[in-house]
C-alpha atoms as a PDB file:
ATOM      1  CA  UNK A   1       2.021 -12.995  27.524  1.00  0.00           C
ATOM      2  CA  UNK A   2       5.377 -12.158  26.549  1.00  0.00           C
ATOM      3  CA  UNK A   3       7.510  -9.236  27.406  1.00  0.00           C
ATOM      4  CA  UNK A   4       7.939  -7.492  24.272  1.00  0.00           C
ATOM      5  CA  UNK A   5      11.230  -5.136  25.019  1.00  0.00           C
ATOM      6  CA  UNK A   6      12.169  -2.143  22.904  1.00  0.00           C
ATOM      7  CA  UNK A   7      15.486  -2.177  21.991  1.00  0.00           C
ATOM      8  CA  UNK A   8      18.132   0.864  21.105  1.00  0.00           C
ATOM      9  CA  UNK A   9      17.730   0.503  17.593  1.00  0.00           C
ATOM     10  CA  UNK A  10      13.755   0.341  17.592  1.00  0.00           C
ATOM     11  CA  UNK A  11      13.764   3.274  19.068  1.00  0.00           C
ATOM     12  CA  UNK A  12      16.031   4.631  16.055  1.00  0.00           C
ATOM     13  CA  UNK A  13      14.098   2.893  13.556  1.00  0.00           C
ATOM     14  CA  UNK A  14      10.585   4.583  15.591  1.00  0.00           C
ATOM     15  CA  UNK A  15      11.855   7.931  14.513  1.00  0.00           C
ATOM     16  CA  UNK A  16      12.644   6.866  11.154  1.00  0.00           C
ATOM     17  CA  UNK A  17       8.874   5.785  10.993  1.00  0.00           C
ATOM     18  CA  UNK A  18       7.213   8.366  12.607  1.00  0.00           C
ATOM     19  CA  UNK A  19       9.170  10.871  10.202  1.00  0.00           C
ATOM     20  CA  UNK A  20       8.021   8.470   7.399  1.00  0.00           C
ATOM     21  CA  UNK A  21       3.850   8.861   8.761  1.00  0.00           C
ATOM     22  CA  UNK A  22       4.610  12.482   8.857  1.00  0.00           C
ATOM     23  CA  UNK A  23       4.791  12.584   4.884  1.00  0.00           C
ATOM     24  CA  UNK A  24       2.247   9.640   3.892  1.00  0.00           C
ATOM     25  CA  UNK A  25      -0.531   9.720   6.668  1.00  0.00           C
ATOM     26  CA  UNK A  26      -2.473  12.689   8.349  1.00  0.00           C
ATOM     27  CA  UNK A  27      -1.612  15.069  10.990  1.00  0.00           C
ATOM     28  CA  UNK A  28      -3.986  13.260  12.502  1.00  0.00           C
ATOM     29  CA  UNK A  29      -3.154   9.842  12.731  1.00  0.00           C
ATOM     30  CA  UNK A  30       0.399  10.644  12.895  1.00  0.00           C
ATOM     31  CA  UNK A  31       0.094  12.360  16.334  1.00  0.00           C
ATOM     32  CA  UNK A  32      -2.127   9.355  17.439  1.00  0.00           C
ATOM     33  CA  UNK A  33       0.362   7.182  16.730  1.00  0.00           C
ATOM     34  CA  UNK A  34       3.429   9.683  18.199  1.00  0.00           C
ATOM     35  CA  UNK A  35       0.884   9.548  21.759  1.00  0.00           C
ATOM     36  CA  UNK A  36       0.517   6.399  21.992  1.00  0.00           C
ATOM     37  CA  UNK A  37       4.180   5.040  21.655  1.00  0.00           C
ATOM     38  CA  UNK A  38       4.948   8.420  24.061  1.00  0.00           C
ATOM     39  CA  UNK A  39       2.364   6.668  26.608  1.00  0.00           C
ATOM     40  CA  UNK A  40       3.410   3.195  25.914  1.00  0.00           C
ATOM     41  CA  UNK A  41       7.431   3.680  26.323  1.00  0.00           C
ATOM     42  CA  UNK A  42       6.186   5.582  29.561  1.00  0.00           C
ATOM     43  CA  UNK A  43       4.676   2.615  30.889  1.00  0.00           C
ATOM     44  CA  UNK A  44       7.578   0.116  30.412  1.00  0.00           C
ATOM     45  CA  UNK A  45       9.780   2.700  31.947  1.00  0.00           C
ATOM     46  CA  UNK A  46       7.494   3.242  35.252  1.00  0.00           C
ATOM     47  CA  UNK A  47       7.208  -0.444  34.665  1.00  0.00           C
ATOM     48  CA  UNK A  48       9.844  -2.612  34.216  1.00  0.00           C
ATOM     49  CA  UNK A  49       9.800  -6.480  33.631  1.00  0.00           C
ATOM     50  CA  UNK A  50       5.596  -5.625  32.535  1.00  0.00           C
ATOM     51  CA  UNK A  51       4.377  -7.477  29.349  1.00  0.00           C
ATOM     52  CA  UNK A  52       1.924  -6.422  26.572  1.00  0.00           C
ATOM     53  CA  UNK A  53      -1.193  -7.713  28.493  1.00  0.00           C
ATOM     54  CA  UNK A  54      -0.187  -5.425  31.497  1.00  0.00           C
ATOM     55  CA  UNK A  55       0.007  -2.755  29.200  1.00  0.00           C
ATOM     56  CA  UNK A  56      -3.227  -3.411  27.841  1.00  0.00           C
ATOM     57  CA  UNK A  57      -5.096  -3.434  31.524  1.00  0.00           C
ATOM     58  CA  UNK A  58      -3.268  -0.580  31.946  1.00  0.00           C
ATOM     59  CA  UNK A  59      -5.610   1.217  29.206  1.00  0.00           C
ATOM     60  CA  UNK A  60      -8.503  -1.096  30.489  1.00  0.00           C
ATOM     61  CA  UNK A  61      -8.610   1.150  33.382  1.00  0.00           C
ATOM     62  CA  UNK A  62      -6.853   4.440  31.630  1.00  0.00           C
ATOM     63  CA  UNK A  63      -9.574   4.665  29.409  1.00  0.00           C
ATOM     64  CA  UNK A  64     -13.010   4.077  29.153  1.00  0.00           C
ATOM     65  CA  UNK A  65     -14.017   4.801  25.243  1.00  0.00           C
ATOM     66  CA  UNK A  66     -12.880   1.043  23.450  1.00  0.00           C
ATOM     67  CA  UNK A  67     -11.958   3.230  20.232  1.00  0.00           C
ATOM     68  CA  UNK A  68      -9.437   4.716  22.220  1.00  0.00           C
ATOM     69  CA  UNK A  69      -8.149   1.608  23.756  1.00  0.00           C
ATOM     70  CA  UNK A  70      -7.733   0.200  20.351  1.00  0.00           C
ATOM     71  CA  UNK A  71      -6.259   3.483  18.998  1.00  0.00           C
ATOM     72  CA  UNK A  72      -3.364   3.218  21.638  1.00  0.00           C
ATOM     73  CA  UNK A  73      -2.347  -0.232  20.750  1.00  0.00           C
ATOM     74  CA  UNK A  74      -2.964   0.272  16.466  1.00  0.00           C
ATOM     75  CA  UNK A  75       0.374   2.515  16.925  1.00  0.00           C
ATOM     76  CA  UNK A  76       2.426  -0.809  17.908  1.00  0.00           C
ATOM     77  CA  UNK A  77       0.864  -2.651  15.670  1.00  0.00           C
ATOM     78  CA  UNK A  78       1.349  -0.583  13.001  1.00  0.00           C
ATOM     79  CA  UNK A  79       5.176   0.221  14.062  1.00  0.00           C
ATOM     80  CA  UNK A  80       5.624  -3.283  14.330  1.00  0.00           C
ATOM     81  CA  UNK A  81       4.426  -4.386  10.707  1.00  0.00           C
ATOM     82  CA  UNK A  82       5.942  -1.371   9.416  1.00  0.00           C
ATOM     83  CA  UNK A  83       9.238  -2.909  10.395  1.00  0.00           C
ATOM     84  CA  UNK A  84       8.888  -6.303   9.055  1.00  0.00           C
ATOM     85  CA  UNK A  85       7.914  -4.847   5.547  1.00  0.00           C
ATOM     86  CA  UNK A  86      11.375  -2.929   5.767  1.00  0.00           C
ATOM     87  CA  UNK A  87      12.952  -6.197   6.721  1.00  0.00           C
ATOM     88  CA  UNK A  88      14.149  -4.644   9.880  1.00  0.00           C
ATOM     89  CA  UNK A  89      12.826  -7.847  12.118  1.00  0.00           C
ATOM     90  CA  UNK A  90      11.521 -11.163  10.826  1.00  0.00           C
ATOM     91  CA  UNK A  91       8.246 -10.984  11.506  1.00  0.00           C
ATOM     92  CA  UNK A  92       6.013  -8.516  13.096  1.00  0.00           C
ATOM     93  CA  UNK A  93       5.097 -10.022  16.834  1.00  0.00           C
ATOM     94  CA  UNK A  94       1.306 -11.396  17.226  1.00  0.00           C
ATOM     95  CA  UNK A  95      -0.896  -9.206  20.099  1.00  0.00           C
ATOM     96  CA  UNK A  96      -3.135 -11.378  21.194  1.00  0.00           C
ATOM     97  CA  UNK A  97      -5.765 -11.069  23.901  1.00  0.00           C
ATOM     98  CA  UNK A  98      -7.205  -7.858  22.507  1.00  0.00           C
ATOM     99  CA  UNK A  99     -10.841  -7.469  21.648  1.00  0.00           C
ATOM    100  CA  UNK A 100     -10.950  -4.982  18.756  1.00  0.00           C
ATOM    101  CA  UNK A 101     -14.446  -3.109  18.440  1.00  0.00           C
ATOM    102  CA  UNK A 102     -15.291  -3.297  14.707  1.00  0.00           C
ATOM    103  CA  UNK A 103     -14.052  -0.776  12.417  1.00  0.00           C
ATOM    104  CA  UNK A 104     -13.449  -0.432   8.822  1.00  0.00           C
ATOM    105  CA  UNK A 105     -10.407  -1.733   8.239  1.00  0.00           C
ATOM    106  CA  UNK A 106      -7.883  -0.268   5.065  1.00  0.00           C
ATOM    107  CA  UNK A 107      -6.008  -3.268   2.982  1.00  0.00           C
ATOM    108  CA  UNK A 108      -3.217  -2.313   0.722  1.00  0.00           C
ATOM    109  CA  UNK A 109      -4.640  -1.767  -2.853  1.00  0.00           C
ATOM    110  CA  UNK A 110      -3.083  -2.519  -6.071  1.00  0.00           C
ATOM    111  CA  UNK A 111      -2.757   0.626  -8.828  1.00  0.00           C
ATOM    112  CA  UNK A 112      -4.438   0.189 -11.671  1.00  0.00           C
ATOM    113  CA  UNK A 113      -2.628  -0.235 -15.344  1.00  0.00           C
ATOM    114  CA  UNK A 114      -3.062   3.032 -15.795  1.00  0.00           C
ATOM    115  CA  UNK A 115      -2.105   4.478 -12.417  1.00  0.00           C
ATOM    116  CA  UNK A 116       1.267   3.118 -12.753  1.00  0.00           C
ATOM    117  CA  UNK A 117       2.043   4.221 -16.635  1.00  0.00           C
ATOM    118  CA  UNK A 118       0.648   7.523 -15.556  1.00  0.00           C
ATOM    119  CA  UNK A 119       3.200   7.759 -12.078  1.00  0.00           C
ATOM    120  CA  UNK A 120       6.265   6.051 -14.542  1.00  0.00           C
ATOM    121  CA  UNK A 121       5.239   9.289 -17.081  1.00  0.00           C
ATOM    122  CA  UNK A 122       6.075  11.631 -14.161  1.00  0.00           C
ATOM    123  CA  UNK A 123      10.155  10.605 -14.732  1.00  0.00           C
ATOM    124  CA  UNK A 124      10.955  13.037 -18.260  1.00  0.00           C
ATOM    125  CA  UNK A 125      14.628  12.365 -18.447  1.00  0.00           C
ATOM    126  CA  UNK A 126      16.567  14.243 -15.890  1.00  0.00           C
ATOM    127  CA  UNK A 127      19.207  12.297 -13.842  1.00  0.00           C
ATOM    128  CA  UNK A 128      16.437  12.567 -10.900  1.00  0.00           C
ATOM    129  CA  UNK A 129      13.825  11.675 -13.013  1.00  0.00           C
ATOM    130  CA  UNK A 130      16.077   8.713 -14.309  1.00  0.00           C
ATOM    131  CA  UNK A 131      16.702   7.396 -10.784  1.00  0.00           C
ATOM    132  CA  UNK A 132      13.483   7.547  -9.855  1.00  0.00           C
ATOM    133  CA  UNK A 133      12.133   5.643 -12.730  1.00  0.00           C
ATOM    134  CA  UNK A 134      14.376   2.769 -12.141  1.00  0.00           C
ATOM    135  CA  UNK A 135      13.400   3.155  -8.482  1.00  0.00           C
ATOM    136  CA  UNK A 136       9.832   2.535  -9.276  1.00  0.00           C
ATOM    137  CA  UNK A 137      10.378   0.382 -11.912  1.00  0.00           C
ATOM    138  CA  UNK A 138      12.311  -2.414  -9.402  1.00  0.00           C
ATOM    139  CA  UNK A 139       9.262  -1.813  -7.607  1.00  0.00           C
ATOM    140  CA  UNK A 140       6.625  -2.433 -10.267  1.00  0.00           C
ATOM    141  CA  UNK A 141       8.143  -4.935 -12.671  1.00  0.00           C
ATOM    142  CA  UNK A 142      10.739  -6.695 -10.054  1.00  0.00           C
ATOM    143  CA  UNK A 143       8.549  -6.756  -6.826  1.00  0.00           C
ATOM    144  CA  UNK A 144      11.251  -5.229  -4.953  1.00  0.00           C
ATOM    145  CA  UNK A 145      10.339  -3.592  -1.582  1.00  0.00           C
ATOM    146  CA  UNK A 146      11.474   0.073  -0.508  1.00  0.00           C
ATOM    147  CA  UNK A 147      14.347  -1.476   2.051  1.00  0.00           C
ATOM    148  CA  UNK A 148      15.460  -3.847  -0.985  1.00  0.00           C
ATOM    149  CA  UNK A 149      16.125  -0.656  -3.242  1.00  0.00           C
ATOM    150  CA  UNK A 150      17.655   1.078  -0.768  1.00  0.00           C
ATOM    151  CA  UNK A 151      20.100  -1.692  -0.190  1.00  0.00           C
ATOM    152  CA  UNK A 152      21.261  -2.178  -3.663  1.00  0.00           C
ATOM    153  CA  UNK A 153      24.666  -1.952  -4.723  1.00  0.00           C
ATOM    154  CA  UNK A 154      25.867  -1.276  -8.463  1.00  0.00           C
ATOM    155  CA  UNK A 155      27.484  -4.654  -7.937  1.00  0.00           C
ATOM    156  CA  UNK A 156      24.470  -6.333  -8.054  1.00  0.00           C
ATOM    157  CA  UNK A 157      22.938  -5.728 -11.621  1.00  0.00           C
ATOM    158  CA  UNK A 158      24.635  -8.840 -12.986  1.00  0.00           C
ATOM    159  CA  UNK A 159      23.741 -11.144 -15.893  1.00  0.00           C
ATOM    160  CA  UNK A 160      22.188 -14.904 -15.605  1.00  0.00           C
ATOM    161  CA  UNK A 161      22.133 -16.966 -18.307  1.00  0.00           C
ATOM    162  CA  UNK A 162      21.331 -13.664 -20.635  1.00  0.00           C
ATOM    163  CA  UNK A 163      19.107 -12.008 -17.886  1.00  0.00           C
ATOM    164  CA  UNK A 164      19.550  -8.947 -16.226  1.00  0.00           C
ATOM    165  CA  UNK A 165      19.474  -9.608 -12.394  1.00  0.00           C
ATOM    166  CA  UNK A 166      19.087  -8.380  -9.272  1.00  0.00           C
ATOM    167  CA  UNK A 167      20.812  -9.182  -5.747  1.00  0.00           C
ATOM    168  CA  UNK A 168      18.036  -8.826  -3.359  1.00  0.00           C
ATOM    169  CA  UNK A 169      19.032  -8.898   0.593  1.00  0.00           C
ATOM    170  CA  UNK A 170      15.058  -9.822   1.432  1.00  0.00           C
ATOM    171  CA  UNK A 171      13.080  -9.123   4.751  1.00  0.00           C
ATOM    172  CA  UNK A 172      14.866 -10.507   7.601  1.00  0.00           C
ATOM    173  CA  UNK A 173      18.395 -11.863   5.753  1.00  0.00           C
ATOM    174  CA  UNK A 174      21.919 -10.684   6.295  1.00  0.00           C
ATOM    175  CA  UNK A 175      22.916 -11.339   3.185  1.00  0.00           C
ATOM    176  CA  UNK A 176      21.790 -10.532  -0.609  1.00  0.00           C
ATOM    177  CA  UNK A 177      21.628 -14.549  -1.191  1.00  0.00           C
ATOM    178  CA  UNK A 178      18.294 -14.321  -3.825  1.00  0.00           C
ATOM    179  CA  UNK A 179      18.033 -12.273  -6.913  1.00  0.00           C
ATOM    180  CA  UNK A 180      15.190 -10.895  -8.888  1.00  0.00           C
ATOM    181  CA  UNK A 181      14.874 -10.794 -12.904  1.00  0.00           C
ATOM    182  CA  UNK A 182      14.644  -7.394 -14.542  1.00  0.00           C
ATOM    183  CA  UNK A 183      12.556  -7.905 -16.948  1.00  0.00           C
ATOM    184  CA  UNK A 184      14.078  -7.263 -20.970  1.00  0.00           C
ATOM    185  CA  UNK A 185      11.912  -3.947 -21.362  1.00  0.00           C
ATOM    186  CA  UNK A 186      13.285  -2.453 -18.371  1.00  0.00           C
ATOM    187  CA  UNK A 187      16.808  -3.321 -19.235  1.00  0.00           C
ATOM    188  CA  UNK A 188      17.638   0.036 -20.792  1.00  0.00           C
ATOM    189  CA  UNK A 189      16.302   2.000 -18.373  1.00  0.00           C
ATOM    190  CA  UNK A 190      18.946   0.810 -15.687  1.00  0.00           C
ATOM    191  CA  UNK A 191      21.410   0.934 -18.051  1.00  0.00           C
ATOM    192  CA  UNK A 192      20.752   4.212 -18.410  1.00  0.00           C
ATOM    193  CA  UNK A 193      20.519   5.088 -14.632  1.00  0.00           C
ATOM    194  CA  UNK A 194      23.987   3.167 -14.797  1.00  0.00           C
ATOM    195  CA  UNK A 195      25.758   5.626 -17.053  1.00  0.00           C
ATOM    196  CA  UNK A 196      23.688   8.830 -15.273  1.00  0.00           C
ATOM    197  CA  UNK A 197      25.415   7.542 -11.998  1.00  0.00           C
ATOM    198  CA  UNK A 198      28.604   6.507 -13.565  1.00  0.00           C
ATOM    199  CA  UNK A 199      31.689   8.358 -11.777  1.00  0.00           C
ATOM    200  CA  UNK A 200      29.965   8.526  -8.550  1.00  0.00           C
ATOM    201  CA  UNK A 201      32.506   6.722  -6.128  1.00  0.00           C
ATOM    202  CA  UNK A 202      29.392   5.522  -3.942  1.00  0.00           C
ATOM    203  CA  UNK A 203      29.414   1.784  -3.824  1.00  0.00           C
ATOM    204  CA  UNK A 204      25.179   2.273  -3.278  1.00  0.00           C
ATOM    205  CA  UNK A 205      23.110   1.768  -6.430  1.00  0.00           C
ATOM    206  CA  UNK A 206      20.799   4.770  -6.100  1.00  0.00           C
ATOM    207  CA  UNK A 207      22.498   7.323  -4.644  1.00  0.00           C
ATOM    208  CA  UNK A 208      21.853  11.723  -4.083  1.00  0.00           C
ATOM    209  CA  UNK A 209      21.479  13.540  -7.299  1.00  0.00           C
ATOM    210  CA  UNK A 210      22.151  16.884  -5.627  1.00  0.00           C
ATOM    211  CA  UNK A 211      24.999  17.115  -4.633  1.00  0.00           C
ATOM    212  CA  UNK A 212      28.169  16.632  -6.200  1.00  0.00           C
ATOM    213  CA  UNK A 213      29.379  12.266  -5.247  1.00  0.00           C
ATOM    214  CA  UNK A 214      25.810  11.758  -3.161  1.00  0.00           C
ATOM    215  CA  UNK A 215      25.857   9.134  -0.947  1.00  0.00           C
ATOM    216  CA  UNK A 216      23.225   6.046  -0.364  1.00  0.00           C
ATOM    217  CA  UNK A 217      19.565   7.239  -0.427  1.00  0.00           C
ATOM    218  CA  UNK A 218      17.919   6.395   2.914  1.00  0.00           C
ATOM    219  CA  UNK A 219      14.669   4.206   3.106  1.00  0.00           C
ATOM    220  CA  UNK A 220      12.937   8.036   3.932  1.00  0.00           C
ATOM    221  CA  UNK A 221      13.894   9.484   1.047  1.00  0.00           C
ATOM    222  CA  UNK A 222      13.228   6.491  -1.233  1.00  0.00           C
ATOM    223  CA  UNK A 223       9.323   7.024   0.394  1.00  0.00           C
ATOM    224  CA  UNK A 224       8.740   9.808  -0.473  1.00  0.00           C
ATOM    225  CA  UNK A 225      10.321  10.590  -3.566  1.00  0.00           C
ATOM    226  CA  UNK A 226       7.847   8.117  -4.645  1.00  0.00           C
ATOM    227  CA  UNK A 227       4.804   9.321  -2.594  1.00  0.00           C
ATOM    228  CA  UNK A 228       5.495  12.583  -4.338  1.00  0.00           C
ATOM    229  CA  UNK A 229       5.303  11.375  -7.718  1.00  0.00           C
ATOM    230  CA  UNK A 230       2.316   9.368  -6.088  1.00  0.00           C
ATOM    231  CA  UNK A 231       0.455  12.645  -5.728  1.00  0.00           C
ATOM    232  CA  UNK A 232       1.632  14.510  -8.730  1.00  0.00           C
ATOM    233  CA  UNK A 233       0.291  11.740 -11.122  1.00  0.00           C
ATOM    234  CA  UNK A 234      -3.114  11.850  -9.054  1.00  0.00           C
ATOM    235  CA  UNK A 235      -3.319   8.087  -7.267  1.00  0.00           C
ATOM    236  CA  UNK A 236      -3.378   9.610  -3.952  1.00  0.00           C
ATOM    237  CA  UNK A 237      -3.654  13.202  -2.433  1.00  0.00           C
ATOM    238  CA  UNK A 238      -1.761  15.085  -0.132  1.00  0.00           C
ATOM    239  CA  UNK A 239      -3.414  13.705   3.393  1.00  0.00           C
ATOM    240  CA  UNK A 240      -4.988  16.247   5.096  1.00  0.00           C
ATOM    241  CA  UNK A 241      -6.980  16.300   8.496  1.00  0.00           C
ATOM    242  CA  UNK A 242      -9.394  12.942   8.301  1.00  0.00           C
ATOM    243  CA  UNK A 243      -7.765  11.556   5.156  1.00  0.00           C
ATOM    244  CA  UNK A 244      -6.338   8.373   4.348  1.00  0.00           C
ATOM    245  CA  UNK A 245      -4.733   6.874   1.149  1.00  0.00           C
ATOM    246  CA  UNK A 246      -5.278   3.270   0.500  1.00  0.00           C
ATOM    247  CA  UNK A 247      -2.648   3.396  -1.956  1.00  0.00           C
ATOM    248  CA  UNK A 248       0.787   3.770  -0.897  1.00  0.00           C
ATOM    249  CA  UNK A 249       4.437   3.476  -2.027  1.00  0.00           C
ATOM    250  CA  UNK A 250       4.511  -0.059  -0.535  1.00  0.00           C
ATOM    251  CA  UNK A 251       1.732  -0.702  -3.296  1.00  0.00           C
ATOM    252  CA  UNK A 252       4.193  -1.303  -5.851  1.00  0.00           C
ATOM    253  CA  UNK A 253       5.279  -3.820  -4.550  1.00  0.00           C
ATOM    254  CA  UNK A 254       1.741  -5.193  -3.874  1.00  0.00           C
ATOM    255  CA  UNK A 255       0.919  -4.210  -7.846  1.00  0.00           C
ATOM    256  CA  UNK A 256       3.671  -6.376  -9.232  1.00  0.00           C
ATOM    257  CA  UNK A 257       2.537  -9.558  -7.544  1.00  0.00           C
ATOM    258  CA  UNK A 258      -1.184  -8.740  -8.148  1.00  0.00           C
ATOM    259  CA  UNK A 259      -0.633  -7.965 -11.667  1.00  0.00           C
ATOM    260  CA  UNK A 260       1.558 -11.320 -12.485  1.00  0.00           C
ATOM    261  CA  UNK A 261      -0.720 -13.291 -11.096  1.00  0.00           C
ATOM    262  CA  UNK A 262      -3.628 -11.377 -12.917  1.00  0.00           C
ATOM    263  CA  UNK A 263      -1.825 -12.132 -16.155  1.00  0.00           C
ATOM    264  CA  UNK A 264      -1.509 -16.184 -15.552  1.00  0.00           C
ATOM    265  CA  UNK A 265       1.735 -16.520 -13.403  1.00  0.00           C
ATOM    266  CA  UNK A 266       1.226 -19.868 -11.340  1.00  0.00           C
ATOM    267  CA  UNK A 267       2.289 -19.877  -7.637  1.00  0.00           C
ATOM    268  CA  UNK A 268       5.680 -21.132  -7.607  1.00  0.00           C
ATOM    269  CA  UNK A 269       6.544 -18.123 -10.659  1.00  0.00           C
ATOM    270  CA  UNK A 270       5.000 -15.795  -7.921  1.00  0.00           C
ATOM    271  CA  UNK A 271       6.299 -17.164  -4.891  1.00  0.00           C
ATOM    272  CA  UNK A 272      10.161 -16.821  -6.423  1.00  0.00           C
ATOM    273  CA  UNK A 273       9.410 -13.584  -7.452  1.00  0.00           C
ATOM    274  CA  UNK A 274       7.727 -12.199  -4.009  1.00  0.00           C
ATOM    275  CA  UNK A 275      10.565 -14.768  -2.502  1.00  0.00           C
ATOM    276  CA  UNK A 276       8.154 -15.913   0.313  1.00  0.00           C
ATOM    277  CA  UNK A 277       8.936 -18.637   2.184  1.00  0.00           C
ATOM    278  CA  UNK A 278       5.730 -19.725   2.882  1.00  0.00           C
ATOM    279  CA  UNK A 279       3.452 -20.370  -0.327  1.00  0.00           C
ATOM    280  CA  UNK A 280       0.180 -19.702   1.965  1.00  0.00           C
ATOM    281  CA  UNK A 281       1.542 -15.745   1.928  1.00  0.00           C
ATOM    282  CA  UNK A 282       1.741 -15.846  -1.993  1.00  0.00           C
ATOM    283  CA  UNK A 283      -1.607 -17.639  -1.722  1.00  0.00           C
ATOM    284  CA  UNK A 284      -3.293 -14.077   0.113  1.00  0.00           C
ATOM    285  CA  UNK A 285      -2.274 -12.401  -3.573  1.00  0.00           C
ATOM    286  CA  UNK A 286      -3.651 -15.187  -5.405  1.00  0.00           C
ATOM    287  CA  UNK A 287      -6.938 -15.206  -3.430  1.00  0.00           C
ATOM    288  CA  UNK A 288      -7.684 -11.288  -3.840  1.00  0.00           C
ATOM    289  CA  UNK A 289      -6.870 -11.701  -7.666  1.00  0.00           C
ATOM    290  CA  UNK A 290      -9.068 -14.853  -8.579  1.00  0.00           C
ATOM    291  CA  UNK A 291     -11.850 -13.809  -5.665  1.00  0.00           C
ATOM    292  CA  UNK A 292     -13.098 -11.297  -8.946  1.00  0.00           C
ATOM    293  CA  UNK A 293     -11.898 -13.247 -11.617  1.00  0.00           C
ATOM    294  CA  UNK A 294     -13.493 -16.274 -11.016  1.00  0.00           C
ATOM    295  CA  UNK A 295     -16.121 -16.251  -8.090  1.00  0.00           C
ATOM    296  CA  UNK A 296     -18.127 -18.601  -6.952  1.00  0.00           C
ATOM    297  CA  UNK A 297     -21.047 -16.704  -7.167  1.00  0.00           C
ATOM    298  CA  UNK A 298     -21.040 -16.852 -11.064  1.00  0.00           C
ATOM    299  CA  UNK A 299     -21.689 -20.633 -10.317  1.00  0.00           C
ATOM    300  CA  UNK A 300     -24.443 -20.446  -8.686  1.00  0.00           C
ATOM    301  CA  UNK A 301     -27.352 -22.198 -11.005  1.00  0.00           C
ATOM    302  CA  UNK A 302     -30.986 -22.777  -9.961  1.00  0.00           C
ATOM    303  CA  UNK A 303     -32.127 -23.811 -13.334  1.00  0.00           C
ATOM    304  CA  UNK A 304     -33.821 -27.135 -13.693  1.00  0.00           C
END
């Protein structure tokens, strides 16, 4: 199996995420996960030039419970695919050769209609509250992900052919060379985040309300200002000991392609929108959506 190495800025972008867990995951999980990239860093250090499979006969004969096994290797999974939603590598690398005991398994859910007007009705009309909105809204109605708002610049809100636009610098790109459509209802909204932020000599788009000429907002704070209108609106709790939310900030994201292709967008509309390369990944939304909307199981006929 391949060496998988950890470079300098993994480890920088592992303390960004573990900070992250802190706020949207349990004490719990988020001192599993802290142990077992603690014991798995120690390993490649005692053991240089060892690849993933060593490292997973190491906890063959470490441990003898499979749950734990399987709890020591979910923390580099989970780092891993936390990373290529932020568009910090390409694509999150395949373990293979590990025999996972069954468990129940949390997918990403979509907020309902309601969920999201009643998180949008948290923003009242503060300069906060007016960032945040347009935060979320890029989110909801634009399909951006939290590293693609955080990345903004005021420079790119532009105008195509009568549409408001977005320069997007997607998962795994150097450059902002796609764009999203803000949709016409939204318009005023970052218009008005515009003027709120107007005089701030930060090049960033969303930027520190607090302090006098705030700079960029990190991908942290972008998190959890939204996790903690998550909770005040009621879509998720505050995790405690044994708790998990299936609904997190990177369901906005998640609800905008779910709910475009719940209200009749074809594949290529979705695809440019999600700005997959590969249709089969805008396929998984279209799937989940039509797997209730139009099952096979309402075909089923044993009349004569």
């Amino acid at each position: 199996m391949k060496e998988i190495t950890v470079q300098t800025s993994e480890l920088r972008n592992l303390v960004t995420w573990l900070k992250e867990i802190n706020i949207t995951h349990s004490p719990h999980t988020h001192r599993a996960y802290k142990n077992g990239w603690k014991l798995y860093l120690d390993f490649m250090r005692n053991n240089s030039g060892s690849s993933l499979m060593d490292y997973r006969q190491y906890l063959e004969e470490k441990y003898t419970s499979k749950q734990t096994k399987n709890l020591r290797l979910s923390a580099l999974r989970a780092f891993y695919t936390w990373q290529a939603e932020q568009g910090l590598i390409e694509y999150a690398p395949v373990i293979r050769g590990i025999k996972k005991s069954k468990q129940v398994i949390h997918k990403r859910e979509a907020l309902t209609n309601e969920e999201v007007r009643n998180l949008l009705a948290t923003c009242k009309g503060s300069p906060i509250d007016i960032r945040d909105y347009c935060v979320m809204s890029l989110m909801l109605y634009s399909g951006l992900r939290i590293v693609e708002c955080q990345r903004a610049d005021v420079k790119d809100i532009k105008t195509r052919k009568g549409r408001m636009t977005i320069d997007v610098q997607g998962k795994g790109h150097t450059e902002k060379d796609d764009y999203n459509v803000i949709p016409t209802h939204q318009e005023e909204y970052i218009r008005a985040w515009l003027n709120v932020r107007n005089g701030n000599p930060e090049k960033a788009l969303f930027v520190d309300m607090r302090k006098e000429n705030g700079g960029r907002l990190t991908t942290r704070t972008i998190t959890r200002l939204v996790h903690n209108r998550m909770v005040s609106s009621g879509i998720v709790k505050r995790v405690g000991q044994g708790m998990r939310n299936t609904k997190t900030v990177h369901s906005l994201r998640h609800t905008a392609l779910t709910n475009a292709i719940d209200n009749d967008a074809q594949l290529l509309q979705a695809q440019q929108m999600a700005r997959h390369k590969n249709p089969e990944t805008t396929l998984i939304y279209l799937s989940g959506v039509n797997r209730l909307k139009s099952p096979a199981e309402d075909l089923i006929n044993y009349k004569e």
